[in-house]
PDB file of N, CA and C in Angstrom:
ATOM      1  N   UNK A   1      28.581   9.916  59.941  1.00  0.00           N
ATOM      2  CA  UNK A   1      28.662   9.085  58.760  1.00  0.00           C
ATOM      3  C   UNK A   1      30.028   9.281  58.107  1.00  0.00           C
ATOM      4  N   UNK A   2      30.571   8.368  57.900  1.00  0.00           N
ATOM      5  CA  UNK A   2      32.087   8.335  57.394  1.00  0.00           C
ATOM      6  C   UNK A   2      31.580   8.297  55.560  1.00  0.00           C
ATOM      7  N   UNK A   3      32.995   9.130  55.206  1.00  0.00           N
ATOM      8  CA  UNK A   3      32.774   9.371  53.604  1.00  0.00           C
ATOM      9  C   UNK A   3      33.250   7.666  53.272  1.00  0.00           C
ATOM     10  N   UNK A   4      32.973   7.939  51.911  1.00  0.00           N
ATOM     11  CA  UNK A   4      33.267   6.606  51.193  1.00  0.00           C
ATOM     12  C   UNK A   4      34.867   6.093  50.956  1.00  0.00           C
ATOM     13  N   UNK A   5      35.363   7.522  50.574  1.00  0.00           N
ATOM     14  CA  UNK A   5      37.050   7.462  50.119  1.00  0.00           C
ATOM     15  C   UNK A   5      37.200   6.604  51.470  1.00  0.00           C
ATOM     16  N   UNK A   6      36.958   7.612  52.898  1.00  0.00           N
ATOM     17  CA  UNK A   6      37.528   6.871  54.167  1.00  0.00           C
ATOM     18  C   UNK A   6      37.525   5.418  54.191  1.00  0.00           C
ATOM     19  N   UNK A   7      36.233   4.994  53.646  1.00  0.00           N
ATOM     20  CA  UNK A   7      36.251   2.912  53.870  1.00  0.00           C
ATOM     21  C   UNK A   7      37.347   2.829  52.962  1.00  0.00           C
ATOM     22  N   UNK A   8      37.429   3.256  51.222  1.00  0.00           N
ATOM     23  CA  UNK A   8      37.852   3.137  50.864  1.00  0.00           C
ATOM     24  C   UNK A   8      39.490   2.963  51.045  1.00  0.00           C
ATOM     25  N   UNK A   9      39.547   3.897  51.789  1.00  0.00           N
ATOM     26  CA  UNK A   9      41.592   4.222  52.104  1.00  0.00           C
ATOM     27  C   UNK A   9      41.830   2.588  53.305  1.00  0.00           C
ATOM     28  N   UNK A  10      40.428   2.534  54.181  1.00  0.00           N
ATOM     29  CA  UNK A  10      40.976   1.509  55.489  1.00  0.00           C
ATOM     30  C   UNK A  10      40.499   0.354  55.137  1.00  0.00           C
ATOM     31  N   UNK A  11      39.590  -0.429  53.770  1.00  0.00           N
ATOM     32  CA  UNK A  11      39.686  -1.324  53.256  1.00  0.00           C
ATOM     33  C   UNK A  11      40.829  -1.552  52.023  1.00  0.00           C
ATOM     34  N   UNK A  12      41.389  -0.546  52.299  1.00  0.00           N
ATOM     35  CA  UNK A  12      43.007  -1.028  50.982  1.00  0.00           C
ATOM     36  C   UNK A  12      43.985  -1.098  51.863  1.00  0.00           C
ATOM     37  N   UNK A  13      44.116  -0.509  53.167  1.00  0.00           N
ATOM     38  CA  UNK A  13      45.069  -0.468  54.294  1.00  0.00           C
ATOM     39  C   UNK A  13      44.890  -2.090  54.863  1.00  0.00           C
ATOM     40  N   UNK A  14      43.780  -2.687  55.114  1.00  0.00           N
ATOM     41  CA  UNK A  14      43.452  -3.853  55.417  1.00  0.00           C
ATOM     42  C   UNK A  14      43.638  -5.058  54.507  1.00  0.00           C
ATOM     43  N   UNK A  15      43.528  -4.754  53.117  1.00  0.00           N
ATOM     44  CA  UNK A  15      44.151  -5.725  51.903  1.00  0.00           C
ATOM     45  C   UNK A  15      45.118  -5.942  52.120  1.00  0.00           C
ATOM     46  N   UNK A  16      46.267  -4.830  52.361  1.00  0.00           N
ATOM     47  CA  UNK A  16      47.184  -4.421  52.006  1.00  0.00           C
ATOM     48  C   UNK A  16      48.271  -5.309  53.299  1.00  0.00           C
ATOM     49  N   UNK A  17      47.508  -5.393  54.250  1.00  0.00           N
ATOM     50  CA  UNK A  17      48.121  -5.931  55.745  1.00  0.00           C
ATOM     51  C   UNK A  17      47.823  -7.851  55.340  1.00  0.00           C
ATOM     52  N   UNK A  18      46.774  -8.098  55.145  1.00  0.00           N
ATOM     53  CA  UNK A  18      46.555  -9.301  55.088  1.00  0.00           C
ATOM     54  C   UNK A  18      47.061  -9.908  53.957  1.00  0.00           C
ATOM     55  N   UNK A  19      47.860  -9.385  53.091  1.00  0.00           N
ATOM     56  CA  UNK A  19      48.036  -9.483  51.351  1.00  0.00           C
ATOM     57  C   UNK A  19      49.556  -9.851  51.849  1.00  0.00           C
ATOM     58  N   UNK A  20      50.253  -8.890  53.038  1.00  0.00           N
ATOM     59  CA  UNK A  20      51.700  -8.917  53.387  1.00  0.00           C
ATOM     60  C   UNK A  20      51.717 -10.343  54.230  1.00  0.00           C
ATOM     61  N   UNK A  21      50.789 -10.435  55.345  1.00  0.00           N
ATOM     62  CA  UNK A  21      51.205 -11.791  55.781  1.00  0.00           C
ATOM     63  C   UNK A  21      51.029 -12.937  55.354  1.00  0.00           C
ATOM     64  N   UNK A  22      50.168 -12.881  54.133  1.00  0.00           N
ATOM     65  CA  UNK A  22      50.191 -14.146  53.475  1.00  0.00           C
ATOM     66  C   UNK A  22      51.446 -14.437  52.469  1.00  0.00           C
ATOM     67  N   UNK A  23      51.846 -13.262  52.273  1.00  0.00           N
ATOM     68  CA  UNK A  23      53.239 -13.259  51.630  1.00  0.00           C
ATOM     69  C   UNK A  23      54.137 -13.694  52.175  1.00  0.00           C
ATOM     70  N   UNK A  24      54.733 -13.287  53.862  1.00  0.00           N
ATOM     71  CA  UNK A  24      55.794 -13.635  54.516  1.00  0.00           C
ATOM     72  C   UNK A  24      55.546 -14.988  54.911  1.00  0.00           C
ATOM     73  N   UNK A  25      54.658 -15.568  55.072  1.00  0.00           N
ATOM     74  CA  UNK A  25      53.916 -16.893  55.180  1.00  0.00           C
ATOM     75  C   UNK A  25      54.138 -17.544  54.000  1.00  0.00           C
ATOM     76  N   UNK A  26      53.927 -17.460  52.908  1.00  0.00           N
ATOM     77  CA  UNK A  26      54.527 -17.854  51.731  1.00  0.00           C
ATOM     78  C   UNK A  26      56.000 -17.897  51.712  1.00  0.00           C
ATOM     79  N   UNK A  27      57.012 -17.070  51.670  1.00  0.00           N
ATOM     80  CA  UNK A  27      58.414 -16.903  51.698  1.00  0.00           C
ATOM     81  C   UNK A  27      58.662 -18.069  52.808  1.00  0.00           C
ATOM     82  N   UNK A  28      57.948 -18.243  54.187  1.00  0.00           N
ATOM     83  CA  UNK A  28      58.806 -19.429  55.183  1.00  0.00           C
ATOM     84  C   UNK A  28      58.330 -20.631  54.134  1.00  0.00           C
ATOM     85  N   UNK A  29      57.944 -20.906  53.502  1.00  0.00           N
ATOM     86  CA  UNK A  29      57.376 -22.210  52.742  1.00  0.00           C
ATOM     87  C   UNK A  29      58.958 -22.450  51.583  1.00  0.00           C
ATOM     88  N   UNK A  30      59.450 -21.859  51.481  1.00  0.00           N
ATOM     89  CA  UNK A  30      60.564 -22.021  50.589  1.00  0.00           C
ATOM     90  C   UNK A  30      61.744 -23.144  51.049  1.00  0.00           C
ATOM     91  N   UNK A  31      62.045 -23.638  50.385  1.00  0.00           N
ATOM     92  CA  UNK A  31      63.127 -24.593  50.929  1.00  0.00           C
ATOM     93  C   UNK A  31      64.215 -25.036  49.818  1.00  0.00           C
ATOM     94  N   UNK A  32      65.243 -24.188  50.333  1.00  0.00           N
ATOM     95  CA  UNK A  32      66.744 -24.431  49.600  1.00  0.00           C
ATOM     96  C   UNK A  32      67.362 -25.267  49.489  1.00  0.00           C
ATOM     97  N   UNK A  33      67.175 -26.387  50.430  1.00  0.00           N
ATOM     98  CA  UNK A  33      67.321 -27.716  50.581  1.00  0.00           C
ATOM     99  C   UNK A  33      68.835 -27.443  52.156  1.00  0.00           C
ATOM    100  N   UNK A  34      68.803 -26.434  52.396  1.00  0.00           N
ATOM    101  CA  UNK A  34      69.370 -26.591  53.704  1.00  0.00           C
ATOM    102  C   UNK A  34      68.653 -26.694  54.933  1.00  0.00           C
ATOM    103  N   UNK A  35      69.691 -26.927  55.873  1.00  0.00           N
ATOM    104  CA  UNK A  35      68.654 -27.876  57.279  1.00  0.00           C
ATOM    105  C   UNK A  35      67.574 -26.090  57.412  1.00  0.00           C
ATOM    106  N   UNK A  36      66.599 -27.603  57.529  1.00  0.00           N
ATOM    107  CA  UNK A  36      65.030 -25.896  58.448  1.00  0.00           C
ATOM    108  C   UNK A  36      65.436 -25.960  59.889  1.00  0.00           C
ATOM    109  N   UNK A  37      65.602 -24.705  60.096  1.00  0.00           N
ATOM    110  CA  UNK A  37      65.123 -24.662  61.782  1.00  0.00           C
ATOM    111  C   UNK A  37      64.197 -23.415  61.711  1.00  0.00           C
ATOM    112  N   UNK A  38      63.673 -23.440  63.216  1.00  0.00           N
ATOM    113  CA  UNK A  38      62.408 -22.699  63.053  1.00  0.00           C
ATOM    114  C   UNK A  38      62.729 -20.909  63.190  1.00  0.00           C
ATOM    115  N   UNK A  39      61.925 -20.620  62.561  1.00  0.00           N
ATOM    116  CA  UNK A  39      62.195 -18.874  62.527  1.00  0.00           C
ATOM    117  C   UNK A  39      60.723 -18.123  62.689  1.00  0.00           C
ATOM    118  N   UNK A  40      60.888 -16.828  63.324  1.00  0.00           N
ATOM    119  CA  UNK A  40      59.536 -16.359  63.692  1.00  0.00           C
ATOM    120  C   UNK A  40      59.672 -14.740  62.919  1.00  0.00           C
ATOM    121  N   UNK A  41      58.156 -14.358  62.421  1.00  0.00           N
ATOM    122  CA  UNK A  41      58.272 -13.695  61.611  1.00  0.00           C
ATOM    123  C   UNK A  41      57.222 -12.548  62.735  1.00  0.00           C
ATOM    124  N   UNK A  42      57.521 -11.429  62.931  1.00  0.00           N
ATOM    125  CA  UNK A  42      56.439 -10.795  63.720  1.00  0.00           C
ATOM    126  C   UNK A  42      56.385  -9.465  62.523  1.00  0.00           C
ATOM    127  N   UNK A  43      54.760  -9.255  62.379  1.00  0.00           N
ATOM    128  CA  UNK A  43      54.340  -8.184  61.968  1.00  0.00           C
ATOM    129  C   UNK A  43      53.909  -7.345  62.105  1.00  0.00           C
ATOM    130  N   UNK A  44      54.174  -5.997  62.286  1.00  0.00           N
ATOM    131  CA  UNK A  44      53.374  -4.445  63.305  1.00  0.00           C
ATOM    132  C   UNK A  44      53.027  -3.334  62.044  1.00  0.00           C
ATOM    133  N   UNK A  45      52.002  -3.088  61.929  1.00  0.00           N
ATOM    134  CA  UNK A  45      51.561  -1.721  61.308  1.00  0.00           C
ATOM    135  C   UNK A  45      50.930  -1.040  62.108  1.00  0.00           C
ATOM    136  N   UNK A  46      50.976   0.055  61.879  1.00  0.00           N
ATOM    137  CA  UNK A  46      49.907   1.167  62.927  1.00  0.00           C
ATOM    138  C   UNK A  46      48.791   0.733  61.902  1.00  0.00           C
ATOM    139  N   UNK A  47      48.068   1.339  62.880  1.00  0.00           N
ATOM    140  CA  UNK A  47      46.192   1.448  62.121  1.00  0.00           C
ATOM    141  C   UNK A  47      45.714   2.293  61.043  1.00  0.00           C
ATOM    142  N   UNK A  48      46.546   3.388  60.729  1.00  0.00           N
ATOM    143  CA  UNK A  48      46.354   4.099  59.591  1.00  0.00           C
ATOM    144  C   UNK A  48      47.271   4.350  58.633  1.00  0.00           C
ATOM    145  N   UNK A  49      47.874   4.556  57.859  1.00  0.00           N
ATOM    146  CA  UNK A  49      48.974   4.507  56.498  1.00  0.00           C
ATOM    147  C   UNK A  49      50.412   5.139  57.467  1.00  0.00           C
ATOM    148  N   UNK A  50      51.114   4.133  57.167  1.00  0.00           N
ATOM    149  CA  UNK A  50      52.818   4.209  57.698  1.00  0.00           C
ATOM    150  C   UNK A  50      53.512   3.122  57.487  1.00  0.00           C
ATOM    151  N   UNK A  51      54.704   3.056  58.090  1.00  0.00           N
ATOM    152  CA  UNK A  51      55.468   2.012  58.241  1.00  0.00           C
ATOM    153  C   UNK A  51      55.083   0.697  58.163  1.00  0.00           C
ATOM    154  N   UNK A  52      55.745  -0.123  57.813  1.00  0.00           N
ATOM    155  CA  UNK A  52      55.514  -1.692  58.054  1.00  0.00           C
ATOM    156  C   UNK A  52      56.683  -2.206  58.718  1.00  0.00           C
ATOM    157  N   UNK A  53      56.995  -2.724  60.292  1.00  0.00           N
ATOM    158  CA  UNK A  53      57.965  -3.285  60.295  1.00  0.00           C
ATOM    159  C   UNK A  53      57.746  -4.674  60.455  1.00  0.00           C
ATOM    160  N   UNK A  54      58.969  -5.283  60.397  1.00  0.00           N
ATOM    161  CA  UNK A  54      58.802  -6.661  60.117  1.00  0.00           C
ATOM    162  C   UNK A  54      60.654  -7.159  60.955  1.00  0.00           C
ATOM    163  N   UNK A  55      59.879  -8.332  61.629  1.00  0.00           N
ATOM    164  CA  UNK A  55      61.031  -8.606  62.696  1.00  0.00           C
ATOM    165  C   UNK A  55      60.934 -10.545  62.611  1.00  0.00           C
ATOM    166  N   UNK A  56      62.174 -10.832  62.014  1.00  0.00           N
ATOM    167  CA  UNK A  56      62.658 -12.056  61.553  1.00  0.00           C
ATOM    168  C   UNK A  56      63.780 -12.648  63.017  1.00  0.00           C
ATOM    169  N   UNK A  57      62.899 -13.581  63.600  1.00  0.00           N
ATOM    170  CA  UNK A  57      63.936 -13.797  64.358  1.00  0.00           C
ATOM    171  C   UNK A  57      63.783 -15.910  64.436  1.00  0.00           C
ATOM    172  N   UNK A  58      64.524 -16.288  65.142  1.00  0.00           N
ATOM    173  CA  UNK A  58      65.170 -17.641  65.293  1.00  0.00           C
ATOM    174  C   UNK A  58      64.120 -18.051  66.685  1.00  0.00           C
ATOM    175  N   UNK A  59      64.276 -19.539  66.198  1.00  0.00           N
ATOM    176  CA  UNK A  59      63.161 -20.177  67.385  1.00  0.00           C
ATOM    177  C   UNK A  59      63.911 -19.399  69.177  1.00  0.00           C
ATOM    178  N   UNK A  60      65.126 -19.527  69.405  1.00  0.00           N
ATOM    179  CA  UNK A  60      65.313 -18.767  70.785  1.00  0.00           C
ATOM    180  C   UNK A  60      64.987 -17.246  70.427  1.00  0.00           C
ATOM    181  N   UNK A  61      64.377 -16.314  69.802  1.00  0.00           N
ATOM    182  CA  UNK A  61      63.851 -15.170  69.655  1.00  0.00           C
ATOM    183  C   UNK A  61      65.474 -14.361  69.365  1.00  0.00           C
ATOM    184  N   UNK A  62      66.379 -14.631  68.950  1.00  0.00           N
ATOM    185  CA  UNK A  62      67.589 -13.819  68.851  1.00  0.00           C
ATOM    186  C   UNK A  62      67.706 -13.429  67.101  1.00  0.00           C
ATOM    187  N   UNK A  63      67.534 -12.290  66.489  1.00  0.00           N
ATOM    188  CA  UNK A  63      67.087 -11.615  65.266  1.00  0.00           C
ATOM    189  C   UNK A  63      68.382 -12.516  64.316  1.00  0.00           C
ATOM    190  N   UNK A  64      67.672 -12.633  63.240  1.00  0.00           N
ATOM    191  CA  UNK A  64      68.518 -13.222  62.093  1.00  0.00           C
ATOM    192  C   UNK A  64      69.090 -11.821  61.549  1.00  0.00           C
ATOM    193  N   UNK A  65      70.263 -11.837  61.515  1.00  0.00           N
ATOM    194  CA  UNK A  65      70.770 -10.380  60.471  1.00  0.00           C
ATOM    195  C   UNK A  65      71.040 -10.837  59.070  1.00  0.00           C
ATOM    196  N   UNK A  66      71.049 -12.435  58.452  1.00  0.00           N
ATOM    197  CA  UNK A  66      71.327 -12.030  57.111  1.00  0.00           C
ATOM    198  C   UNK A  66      69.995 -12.546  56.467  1.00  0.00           C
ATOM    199  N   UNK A  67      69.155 -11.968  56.871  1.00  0.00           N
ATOM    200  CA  UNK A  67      67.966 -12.362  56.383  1.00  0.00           C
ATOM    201  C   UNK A  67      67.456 -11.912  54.784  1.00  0.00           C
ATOM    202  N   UNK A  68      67.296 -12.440  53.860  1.00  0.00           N
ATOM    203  CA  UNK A  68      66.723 -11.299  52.809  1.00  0.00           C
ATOM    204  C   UNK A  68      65.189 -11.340  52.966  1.00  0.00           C
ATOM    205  N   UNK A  69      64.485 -10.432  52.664  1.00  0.00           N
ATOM    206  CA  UNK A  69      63.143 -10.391  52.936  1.00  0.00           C
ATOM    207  C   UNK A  69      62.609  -9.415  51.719  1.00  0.00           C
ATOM    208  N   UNK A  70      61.617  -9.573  51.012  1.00  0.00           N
ATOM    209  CA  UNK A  70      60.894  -9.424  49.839  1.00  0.00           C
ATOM    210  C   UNK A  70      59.644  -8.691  49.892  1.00  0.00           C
ATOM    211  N   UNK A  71      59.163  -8.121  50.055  1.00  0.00           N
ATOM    212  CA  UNK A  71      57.704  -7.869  50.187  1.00  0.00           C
ATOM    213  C   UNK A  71      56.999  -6.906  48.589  1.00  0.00           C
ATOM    214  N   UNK A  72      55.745  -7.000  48.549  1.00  0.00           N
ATOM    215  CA  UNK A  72      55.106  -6.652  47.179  1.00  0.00           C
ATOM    216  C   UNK A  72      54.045  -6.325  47.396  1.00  0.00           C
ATOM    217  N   UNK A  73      53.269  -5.265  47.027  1.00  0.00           N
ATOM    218  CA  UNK A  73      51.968  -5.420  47.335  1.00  0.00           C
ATOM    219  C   UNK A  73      51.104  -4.887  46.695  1.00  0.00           C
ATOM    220  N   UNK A  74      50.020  -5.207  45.903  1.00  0.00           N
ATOM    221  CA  UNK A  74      49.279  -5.379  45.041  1.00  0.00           C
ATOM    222  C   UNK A  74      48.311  -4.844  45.179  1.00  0.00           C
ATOM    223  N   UNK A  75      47.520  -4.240  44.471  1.00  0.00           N
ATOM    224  CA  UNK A  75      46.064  -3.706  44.525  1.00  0.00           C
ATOM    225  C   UNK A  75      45.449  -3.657  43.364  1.00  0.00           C
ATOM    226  N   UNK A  76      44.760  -4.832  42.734  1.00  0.00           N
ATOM    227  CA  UNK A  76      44.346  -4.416  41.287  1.00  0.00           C
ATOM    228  C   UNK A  76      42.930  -3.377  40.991  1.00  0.00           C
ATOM    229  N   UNK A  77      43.539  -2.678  41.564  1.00  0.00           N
ATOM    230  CA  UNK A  77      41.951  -1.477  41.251  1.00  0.00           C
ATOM    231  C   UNK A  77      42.177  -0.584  40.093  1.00  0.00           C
ATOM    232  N   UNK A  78      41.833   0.482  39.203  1.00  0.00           N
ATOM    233  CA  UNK A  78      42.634   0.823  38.194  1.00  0.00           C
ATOM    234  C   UNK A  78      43.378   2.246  39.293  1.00  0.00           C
ATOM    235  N   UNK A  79      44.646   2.497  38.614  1.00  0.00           N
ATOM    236  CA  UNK A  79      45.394   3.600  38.779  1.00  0.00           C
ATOM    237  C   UNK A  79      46.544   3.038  40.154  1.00  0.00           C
ATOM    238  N   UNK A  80      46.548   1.863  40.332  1.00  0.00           N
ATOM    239  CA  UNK A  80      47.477   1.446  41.258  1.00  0.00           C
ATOM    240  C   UNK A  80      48.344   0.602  41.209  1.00  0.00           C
ATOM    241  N   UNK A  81      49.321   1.016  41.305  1.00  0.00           N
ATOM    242  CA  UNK A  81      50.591   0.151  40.618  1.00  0.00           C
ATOM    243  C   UNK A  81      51.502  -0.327  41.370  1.00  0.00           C
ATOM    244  N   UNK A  82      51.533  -1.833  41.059  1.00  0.00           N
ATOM    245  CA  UNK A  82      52.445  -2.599  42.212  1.00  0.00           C
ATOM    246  C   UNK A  82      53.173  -2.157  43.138  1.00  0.00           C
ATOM    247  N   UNK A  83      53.553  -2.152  44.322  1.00  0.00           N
ATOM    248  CA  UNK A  83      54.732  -1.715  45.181  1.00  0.00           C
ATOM    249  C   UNK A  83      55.750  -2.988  45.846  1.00  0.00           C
ATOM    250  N   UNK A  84      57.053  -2.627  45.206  1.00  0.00           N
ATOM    251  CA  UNK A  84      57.937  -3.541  45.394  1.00  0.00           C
ATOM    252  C   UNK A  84      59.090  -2.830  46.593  1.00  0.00           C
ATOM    253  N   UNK A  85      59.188  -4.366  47.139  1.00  0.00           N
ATOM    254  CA  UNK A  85      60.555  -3.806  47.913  1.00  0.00           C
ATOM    255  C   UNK A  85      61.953  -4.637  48.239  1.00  0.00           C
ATOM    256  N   UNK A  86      62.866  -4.369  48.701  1.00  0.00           N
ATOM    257  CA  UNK A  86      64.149  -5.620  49.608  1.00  0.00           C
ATOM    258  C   UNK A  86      64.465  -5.337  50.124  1.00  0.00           C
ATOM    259  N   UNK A  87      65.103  -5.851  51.470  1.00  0.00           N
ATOM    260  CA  UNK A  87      65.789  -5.339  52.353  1.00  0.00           C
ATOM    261  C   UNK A  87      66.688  -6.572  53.092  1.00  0.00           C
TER     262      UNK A  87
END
């Protein structure tokens, strides 16, 4: 029988994943009014608390380097406070 904290920690790890790709999914929706071409956004987390990487590349798969990228992530439960980032 798994403790409660445990659901607890891998249902906020799971918010927390699905909360990010609806975000980067949001960000391709933006339009500066320069030409769109297509760009691919790939997302990898391990399965338990770490890293997030995130890999921005161009419809021929060759990485965008001046990409800005935003991410935020939210948990309104009490005692948890936004996490912001840029890169």
């Amino acid at each position: 029988m798994k403790c409660i904290t445990c659901k607890t920690a891998r249902a906020s790890r799971m918010a927390l994943f699905f909360v990010s790709i609806l975000m980067i999914t949001a960000c391709g929706a933006q339009n500066n009014g320069a030409a769109t071409n297509k760009t691919q956004v790939k997302l990898s987390a391990p399965p338990a608390g770490g890293q997030l990487a995130v890999a921005v590349t161009d419809a021929g798969g060759a990485p965008i380097t001046d990409a800005t990228v935003s991410l935020e992530g939210n948990m309104n439960h009490a005692g948890m406070a936004p996490v912001m980032t840029d890169g």
